[in-house]
C-alpha atoms as a PDB file:
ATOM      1  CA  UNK A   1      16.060  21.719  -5.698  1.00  0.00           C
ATOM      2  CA  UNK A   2      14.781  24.373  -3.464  1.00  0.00           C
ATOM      3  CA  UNK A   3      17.673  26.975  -2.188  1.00  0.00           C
ATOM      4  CA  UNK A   4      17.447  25.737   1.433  1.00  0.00           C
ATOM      5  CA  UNK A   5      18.123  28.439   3.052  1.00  0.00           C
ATOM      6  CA  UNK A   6      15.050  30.660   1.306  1.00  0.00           C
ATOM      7  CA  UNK A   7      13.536  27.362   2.565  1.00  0.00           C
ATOM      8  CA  UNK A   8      14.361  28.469   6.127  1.00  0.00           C
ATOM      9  CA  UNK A   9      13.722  32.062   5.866  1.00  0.00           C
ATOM     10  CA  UNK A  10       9.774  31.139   4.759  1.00  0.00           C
ATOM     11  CA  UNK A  11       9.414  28.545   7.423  1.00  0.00           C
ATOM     12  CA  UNK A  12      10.655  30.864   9.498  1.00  0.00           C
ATOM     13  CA  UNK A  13       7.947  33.624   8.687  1.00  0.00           C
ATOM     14  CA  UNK A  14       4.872  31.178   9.259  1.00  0.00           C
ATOM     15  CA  UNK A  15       2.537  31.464  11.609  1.00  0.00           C
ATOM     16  CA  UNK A  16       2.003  28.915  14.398  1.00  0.00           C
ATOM     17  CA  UNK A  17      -1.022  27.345  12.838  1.00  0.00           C
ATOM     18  CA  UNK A  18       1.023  26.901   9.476  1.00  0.00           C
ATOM     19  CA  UNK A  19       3.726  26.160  10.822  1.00  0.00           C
ATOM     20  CA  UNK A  20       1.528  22.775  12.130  1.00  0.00           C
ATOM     21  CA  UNK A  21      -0.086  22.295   8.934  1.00  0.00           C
ATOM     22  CA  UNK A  22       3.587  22.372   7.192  1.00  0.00           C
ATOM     23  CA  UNK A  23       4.520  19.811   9.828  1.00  0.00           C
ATOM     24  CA  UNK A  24       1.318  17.226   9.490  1.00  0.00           C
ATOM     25  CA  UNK A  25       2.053  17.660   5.512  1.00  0.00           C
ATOM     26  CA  UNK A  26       5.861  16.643   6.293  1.00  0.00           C
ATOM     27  CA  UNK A  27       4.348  13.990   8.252  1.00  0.00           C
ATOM     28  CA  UNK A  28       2.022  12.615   6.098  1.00  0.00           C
ATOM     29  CA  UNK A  29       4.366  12.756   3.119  1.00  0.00           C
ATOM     30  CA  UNK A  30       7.153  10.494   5.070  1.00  0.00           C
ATOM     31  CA  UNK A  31       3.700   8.032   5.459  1.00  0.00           C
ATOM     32  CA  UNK A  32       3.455   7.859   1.972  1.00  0.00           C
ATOM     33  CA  UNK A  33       5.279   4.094   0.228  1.00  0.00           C
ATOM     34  CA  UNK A  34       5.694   3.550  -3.077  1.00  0.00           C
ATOM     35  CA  UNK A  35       6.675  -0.168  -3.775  1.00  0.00           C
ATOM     36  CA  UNK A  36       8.085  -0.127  -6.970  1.00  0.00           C
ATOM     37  CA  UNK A  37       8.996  -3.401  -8.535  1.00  0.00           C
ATOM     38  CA  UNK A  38      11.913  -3.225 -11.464  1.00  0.00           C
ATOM     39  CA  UNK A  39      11.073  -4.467 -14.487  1.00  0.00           C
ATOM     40  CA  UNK A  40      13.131  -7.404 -14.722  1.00  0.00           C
ATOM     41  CA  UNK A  41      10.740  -8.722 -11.409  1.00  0.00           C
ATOM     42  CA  UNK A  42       8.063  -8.557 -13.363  1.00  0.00           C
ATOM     43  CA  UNK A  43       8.758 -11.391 -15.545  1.00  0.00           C
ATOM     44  CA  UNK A  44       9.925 -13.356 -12.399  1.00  0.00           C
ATOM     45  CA  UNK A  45       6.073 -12.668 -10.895  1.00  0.00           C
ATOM     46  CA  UNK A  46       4.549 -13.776 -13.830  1.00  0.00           C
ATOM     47  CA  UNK A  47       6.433 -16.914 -13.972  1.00  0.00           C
ATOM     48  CA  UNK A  48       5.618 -18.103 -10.432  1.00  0.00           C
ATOM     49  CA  UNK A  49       2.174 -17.165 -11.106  1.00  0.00           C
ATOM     50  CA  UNK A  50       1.212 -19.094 -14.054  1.00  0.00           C
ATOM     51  CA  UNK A  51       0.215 -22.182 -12.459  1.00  0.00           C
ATOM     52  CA  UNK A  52      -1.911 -20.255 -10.488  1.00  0.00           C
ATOM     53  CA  UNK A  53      -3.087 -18.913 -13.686  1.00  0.00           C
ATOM     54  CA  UNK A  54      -3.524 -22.145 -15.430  1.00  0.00           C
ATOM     55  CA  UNK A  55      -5.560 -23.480 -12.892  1.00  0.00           C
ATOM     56  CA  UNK A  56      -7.887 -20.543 -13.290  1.00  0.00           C
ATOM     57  CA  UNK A  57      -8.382 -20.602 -16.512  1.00  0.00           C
ATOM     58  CA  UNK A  58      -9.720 -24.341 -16.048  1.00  0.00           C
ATOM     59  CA  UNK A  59     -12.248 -23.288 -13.039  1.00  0.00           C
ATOM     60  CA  UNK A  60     -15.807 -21.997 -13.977  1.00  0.00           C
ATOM     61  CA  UNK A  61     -17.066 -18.749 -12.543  1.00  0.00           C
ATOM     62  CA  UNK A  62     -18.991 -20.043  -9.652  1.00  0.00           C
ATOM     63  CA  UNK A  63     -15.714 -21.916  -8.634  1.00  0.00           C
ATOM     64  CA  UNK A  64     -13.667 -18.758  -8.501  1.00  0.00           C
ATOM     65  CA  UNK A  65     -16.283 -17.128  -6.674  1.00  0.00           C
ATOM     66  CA  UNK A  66     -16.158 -19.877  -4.019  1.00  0.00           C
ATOM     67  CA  UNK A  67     -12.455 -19.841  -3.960  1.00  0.00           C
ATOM     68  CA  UNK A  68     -12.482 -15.459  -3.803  1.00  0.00           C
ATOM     69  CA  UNK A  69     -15.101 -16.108  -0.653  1.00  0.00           C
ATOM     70  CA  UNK A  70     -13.332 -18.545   1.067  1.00  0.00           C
ATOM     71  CA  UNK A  71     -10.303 -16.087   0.870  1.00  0.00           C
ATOM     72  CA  UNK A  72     -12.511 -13.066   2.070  1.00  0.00           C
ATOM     73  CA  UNK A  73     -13.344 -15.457   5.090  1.00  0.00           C
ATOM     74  CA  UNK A  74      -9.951 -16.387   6.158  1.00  0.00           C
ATOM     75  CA  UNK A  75      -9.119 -12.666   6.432  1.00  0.00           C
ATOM     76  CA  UNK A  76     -12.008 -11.762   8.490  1.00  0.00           C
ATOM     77  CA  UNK A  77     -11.346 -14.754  10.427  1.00  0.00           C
ATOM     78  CA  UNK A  78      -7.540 -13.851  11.100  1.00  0.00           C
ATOM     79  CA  UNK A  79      -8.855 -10.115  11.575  1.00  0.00           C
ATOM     80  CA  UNK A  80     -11.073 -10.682  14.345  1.00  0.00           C
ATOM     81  CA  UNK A  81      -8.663 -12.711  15.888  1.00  0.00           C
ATOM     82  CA  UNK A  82      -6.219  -9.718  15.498  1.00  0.00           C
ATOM     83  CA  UNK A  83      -8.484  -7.756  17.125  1.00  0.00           C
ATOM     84  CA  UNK A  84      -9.479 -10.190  19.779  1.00  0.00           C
ATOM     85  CA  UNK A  85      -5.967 -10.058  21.215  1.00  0.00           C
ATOM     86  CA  UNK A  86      -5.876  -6.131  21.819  1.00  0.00           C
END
């Protein structure tokens, strides 16, 4: 961990224009999520989503295609209705 107060002393030294770039990097490191699932939630995922994955494995290529684009629709639908209301 960074002495803080050598911290301060730099921060202090910077210019005005670094002194912004220092604070949009703050800001878009705060921005940044990492969702992290534990391990032990893993096995929980892959248990809900077998039947999903069982039913997959029994549809052809051209059916999971259909299935992917009727997805892709519903999103764009919901999307421009998202946008409709602003």
């Amino acid at each position: 961990m960074a002495d803080m107060q050598t911290l301060f002393r730099a921060v202090d030294e910077l210019s005005p224009e670094e002194r912004q770039q220092l604070k949009e990097y703050i800001e878009q490191r705060e921005k940044t999520t990492w969702w992290i699932v534990p391990p032990e939630n893993l096995a929980e995922i892959r248990e809900i989503m077998r039947p999903v994955h069982e039913d997959a494995a029994k549809m052809t290529e051209e059916e999971i295609n259909a299935v992917i684009d009727e997805a892709l629709a519903e999103v764009r639908r919901e999307e421009k209705q998202r946008q409709g209301r602003h």
